[in-house]
Every structure is written in structure tokens, then in C-alpha cells.
Protein backbone atom coordinates (compact mmCIF):
# COMPACT_ATOMS: atom_id res chain seq x y z
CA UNK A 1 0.00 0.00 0.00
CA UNK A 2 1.41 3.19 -1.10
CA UNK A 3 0.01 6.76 -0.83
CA UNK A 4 1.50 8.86 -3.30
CA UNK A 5 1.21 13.06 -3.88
CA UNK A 6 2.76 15.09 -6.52
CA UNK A 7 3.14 18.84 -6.97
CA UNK A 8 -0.26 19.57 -5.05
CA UNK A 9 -1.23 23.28 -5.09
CA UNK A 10 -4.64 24.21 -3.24
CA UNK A 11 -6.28 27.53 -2.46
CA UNK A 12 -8.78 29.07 -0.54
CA UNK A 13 -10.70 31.79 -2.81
CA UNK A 14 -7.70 34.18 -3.93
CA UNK A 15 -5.19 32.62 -1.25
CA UNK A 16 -2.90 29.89 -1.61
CA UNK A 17 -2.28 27.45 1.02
CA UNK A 18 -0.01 24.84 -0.38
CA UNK A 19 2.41 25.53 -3.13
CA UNK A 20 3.75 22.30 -5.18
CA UNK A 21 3.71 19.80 -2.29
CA UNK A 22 4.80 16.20 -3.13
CA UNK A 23 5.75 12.92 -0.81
CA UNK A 24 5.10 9.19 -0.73
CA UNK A 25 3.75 7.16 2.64
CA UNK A 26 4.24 3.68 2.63
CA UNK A 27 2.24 0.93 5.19
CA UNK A 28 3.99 0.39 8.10
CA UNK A 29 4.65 4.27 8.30
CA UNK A 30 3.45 6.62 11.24
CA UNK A 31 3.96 10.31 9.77
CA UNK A 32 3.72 13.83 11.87
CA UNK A 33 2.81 16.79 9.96
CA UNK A 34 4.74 19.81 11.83
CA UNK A 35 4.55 23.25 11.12
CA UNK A 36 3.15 26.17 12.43
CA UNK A 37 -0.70 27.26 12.68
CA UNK A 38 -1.61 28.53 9.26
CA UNK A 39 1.21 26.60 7.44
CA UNK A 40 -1.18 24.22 5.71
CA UNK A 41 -1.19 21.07 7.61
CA UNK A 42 -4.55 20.60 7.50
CA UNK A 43 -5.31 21.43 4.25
CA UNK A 44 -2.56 18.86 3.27
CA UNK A 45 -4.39 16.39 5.34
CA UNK A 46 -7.98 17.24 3.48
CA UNK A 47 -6.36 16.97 0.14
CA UNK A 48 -4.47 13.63 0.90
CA UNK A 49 -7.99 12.06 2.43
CA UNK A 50 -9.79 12.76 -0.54
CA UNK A 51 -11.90 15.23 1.14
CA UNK A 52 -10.65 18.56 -1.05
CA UNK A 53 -9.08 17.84 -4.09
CA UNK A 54 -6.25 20.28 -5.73
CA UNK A 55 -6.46 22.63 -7.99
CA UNK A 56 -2.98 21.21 -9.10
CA UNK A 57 -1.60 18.01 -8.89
CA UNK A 58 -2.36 14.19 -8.05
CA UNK A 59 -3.06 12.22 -5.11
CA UNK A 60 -2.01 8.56 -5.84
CA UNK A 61 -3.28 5.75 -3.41
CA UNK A 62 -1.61 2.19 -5.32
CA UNK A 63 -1.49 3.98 -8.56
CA UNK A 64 -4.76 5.03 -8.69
CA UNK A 65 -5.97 8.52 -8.01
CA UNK A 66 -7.48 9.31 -5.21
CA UNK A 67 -10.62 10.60 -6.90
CA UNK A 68 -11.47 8.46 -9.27
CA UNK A 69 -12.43 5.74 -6.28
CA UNK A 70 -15.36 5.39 -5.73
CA UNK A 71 -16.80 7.04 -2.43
CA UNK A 72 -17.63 4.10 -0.78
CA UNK A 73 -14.35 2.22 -1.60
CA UNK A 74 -12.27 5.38 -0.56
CA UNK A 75 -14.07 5.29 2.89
CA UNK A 76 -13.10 1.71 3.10
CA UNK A 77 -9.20 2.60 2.64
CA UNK A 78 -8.77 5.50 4.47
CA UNK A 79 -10.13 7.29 7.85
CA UNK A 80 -9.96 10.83 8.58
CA UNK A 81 -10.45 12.53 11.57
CA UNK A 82 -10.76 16.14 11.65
CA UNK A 83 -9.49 18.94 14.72
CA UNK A 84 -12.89 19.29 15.82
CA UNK A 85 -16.16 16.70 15.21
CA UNK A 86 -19.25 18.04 16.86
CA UNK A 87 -21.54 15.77 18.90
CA UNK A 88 -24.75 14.60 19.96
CA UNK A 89 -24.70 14.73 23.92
CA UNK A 90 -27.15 12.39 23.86
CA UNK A 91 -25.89 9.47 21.70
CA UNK A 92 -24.66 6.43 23.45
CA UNK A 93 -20.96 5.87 23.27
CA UNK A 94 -21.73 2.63 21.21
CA UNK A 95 -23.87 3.92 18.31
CA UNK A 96 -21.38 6.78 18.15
CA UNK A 97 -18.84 4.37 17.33
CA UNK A 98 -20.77 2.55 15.41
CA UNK A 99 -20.80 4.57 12.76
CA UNK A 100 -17.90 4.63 11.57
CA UNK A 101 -18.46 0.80 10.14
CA UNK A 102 -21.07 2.34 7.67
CA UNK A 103 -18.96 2.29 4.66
CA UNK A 104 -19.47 -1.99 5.47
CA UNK A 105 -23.11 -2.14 5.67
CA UNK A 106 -25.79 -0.74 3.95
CA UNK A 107 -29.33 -1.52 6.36
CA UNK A 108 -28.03 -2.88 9.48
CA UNK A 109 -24.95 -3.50 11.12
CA UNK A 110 -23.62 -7.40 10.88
CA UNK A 111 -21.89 -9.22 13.86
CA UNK A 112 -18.56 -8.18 11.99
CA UNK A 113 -19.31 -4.53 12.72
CA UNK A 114 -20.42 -5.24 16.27
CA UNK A 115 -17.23 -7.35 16.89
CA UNK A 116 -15.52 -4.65 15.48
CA UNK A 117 -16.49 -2.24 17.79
CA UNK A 118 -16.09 -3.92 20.70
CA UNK A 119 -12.45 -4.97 19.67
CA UNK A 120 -11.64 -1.27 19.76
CA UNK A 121 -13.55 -0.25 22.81
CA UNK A 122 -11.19 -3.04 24.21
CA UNK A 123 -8.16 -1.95 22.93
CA UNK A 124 -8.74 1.80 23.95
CA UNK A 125 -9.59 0.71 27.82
CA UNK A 126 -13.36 2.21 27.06
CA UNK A 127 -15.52 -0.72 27.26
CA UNK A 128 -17.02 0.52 30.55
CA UNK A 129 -18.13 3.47 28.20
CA UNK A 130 -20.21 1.85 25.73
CA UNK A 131 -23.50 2.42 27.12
CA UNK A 132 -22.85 6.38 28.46
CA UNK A 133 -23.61 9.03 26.50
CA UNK A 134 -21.49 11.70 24.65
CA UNK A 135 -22.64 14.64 27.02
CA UNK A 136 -21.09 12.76 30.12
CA UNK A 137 -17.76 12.54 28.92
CA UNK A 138 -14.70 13.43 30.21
CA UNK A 139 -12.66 15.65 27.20
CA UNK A 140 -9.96 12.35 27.54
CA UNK A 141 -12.66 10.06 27.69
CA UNK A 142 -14.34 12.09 24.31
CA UNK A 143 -10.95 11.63 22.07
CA UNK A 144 -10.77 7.82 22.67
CA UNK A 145 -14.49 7.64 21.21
CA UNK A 146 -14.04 9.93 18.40
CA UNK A 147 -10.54 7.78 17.74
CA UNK A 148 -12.34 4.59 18.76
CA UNK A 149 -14.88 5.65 15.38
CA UNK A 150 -12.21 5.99 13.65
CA UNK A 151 -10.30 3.19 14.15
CA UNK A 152 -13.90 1.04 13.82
CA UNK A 153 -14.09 2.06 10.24
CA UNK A 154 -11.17 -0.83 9.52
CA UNK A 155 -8.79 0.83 7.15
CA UNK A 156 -5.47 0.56 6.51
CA UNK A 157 -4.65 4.42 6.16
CA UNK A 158 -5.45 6.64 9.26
CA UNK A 159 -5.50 10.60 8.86
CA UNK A 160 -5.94 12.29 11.92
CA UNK A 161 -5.59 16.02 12.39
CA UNK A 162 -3.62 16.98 15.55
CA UNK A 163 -5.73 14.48 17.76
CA UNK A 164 -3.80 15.26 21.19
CA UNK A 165 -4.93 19.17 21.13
CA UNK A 166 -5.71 20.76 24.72
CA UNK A 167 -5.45 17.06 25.98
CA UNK A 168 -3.24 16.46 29.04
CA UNK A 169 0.36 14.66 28.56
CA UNK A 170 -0.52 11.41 30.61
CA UNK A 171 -3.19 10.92 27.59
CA UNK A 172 -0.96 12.26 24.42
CA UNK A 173 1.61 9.44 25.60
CA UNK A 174 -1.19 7.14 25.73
CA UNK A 175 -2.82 7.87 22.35
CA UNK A 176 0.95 7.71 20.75
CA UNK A 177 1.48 4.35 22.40
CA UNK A 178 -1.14 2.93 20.80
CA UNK A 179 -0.92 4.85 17.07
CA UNK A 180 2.47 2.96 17.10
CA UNK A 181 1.22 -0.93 18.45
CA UNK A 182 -1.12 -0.18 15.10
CA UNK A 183 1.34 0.74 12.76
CA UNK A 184 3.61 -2.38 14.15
CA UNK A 185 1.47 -5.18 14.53
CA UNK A 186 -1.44 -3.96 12.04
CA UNK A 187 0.76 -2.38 9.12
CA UNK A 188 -1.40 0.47 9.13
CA UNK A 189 0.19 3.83 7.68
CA UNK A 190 -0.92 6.74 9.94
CA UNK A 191 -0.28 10.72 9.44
CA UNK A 192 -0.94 12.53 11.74
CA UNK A 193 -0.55 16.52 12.46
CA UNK A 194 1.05 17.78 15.60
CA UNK A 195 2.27 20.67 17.15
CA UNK A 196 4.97 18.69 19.90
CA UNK A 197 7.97 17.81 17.89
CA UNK A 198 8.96 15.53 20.87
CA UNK A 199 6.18 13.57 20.25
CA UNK A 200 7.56 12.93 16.58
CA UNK A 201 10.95 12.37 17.65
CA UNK A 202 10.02 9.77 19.77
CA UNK A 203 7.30 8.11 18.02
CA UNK A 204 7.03 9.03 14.33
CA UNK A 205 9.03 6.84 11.65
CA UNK A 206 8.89 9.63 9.35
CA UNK A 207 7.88 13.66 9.05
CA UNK A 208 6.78 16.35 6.92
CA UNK A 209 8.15 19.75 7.72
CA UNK A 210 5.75 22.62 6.87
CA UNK A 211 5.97 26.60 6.28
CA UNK A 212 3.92 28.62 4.65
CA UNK A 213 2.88 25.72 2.60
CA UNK A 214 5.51 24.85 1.14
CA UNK A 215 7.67 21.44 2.55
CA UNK A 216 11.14 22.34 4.14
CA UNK A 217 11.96 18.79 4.57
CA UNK A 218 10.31 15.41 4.60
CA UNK A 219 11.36 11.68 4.75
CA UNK A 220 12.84 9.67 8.32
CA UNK A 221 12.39 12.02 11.84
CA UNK A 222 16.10 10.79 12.12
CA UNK A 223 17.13 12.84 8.85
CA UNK A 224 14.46 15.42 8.62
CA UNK A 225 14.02 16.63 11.81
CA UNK A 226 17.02 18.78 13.19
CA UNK A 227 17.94 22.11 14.70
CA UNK A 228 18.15 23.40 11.20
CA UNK A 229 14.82 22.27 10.27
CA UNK A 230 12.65 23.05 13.21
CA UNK A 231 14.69 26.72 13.07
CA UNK A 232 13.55 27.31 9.60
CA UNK A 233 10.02 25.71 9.87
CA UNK A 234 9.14 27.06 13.74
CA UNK A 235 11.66 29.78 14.14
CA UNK A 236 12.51 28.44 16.90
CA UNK A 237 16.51 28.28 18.19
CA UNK A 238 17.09 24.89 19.53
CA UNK A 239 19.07 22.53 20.74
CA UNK A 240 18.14 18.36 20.11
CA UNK A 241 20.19 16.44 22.71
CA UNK A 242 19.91 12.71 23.59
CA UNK A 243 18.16 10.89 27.04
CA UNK A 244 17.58 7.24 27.33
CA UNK A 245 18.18 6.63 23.58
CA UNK A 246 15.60 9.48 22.29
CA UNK A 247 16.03 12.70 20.53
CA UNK A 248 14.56 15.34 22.52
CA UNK A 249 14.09 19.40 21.51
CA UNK A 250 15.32 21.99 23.57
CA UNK A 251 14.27 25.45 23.22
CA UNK A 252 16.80 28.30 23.46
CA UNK A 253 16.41 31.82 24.47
């Protein structure tokens, strides 16, 4: 599996967010999007899902463009989460979830969909959730179900934009732990956008390095992100030292 995008320009009205952006993801992959608010991460995301196409370039998923799958099969390839999904306080945690199996049933759920989210709700530690409702939530407790959804919809390409925002660190550590058992035991390929570049350097095989929307580097966090490249993306000064075997940012000044 192979997600493939060349020379992708996209703009909103009479402003451009992404000038001639290209990169490959491969299965086995988890990718962080970095880069400052405004820098296009999210638009990159969008146009990489399927969900805006470009008013230049191609989006390649096995060879085939992303656009001429049909809607159905695209939803059973790739997930995408957005920054911000807006709920129903008073849906149960369980038909919440449920929904993201739709692109596998047309009616009524089967006993694969049901399996499938209970599998999740067991793998996120939210079982004992399934039966509350949205409204009652905890804003922890809230990301696992929105990720749980996602997850349920069983594809092999994740897209989640910046999923640990104005979450506490106990949880982003959590959430990471788990993107990366997926990516190693399932094959999945995530991308995800973040703001933390410690959480790339410790988690991430690979990065994409955004300004102004145009890529300052991408390819393995080992090669791509350094001082130089977090300078010239975040303009930030900093300093990457080494504890316990992981690269770790420093701001200076």
C-alpha cells in the first residue's frame, strides 16, 4: 500500500495554502505533519484524504488517483479525523462508534461490525463506556471515542488532524502508544498533524516539515528533523540532545 502526492497546489478563494507539495507514505509508516498554525497542515491532510481535491496536482493511493475511487471504496481505505467533530450529547458511546463501520453495511450492522467495535472499545480501555452518552464525557474520555470511530471504520490508512490538542500529557503518551502498536502489529500507515515535535521524535518513523505551505523537509524524523529544520520551519533556536536513547528538543532563548 502506497500513498502517493505530486506537486499539489490548493487555495482558498484568492489565497494559496499549499504551493507544489509532493511525498510518498508507505504501510507500516506513522507520519507527523509539523509546522506552524496557518502553514497548511490541514489542508494537506484534506487533500491527501480525498476530502478537497487540488487545484494542481495528483493524489495517488496504489497507482490510482485518489478521486477516481469510488466514495464508498475510498471510505473503506482511508479514515480521517478532523481537529474538531461536533456531537450529539445524547448518543450512546456505542452507536457513536458505530458509525464509523457504515462504509461496510448498507441496512443494518452485521456481527462483523459489532465485533468490530467492541475490539476497539477493548483496545482503547473504554468498554465501561459503551452504554454512556457523549454529554457525560470526560474531554480524555471524548478523544478515545471519536478515535475509537475511527479506528472502527477498519482501514489501513489513518488521517488524523492533531488528535492530542488541549489534551493532558498522561493521555498524548497514551494515544501515541497505541498509534504505534497499530502501525507495528497492524501495518497500518498513519499521518498525523502535531504541534509537539517531541512527540515525533520519539514516536514518528517519518515527518513532513511545513511553512507557509511549502515542505522544508520530509522523509525519516532521524534525517528530517534537526535544529536546522525546526529553526527554519518554527523559528525556533534549539538545541536536540539525547536521554535514554531518544532525541529530545530543547528550546533556546
Amino acid at each position: 500500500m502506497k500513498l502517493c502526492f505530486r506537486e499539489i497546489n490548493f487555495s482558498y478563494r484568492e489565497h494559496q495554502v499549499l504551493h507544489s507539495v509532493s511525498g510518498h507514505m508507505d504501510s507500516g509508516w506513522l507520519t507527523c505533519v509539523l509546522g506552524e498554525n496557518g502553514s497548511g497542515k490541514s489542508t494537506l491532510l484534506k487533500c491527501i484524504s480525498g476530502i478537497l481535491r487540488p487545484e494542481r496536482g495528483i493524489v495517488e493511493l496504489d497507482d490510482r488517483g485518489i478521486h477516481n475511487l469510488h466514495l464508498r471504496e475510498r471510505a473503506r481505505r482511508i479514515a480521517y479525523t478532523p481537529q474538531y467533530i461536533k456531537t450529539d450529547n445524547a448518543e450512546v458511546v456505542y452507536d457513536f462508534i458505530l458509525l464509523g463501520r457504515k462504509p461496510w453495511f448498507s441496512w443494518k450492522e452485521g456481527e462483523a461490525d459489532k465485533a468490530a467495535v467492541f475490539e476497539i472499545m477493548e483496545k482503547l480501555s473504554i468498554s465501561h463506556l459503551a452504554f454512556r452518552r457523549m454529554g457525560e464525557l470526560s474531554g480524555g474520555e471524548r478523544q478515545k471515542v471519536i478515535l475509537a470511530r475511527t479506528f472502527a471504520q477498519g482501514t489501513d490508512i489513518i488521517i488524523l488532524d492533531e488528535p492530542t490538542n488541549n489534551l493532558d500529557l498522561s493521555f498524548q503518551m497514551e494515544l501515541f502508544h497505541f498509534l504505534l502498536r497499530e502501525v507495528r502489529e497492524q501495518g497500518k500507515l498513519i499521518i498525523t498533524a502535531v504541534h509537539d515535535i517531541n512527540m515525533a521524535l520519539r514516536f514518528a518513523s517519518h515527518a513532513i516539515l511545513l511553512k507557509e505551505g511549502r515542505v522544508v523537509s520530509s522523509g525519516t524524523v532521524q534525517k528530517t528533523v534537526n535544529e536546522e529544520s525546526i529553526l527554519k520551519t518554527l523559528n525556533v533556536k534549539n538545541r536536540i540532545v539525547e536521554i535514554d536513547n531518544t532525541r529530545v528538543m530543547v528550546p533556546l532563548g
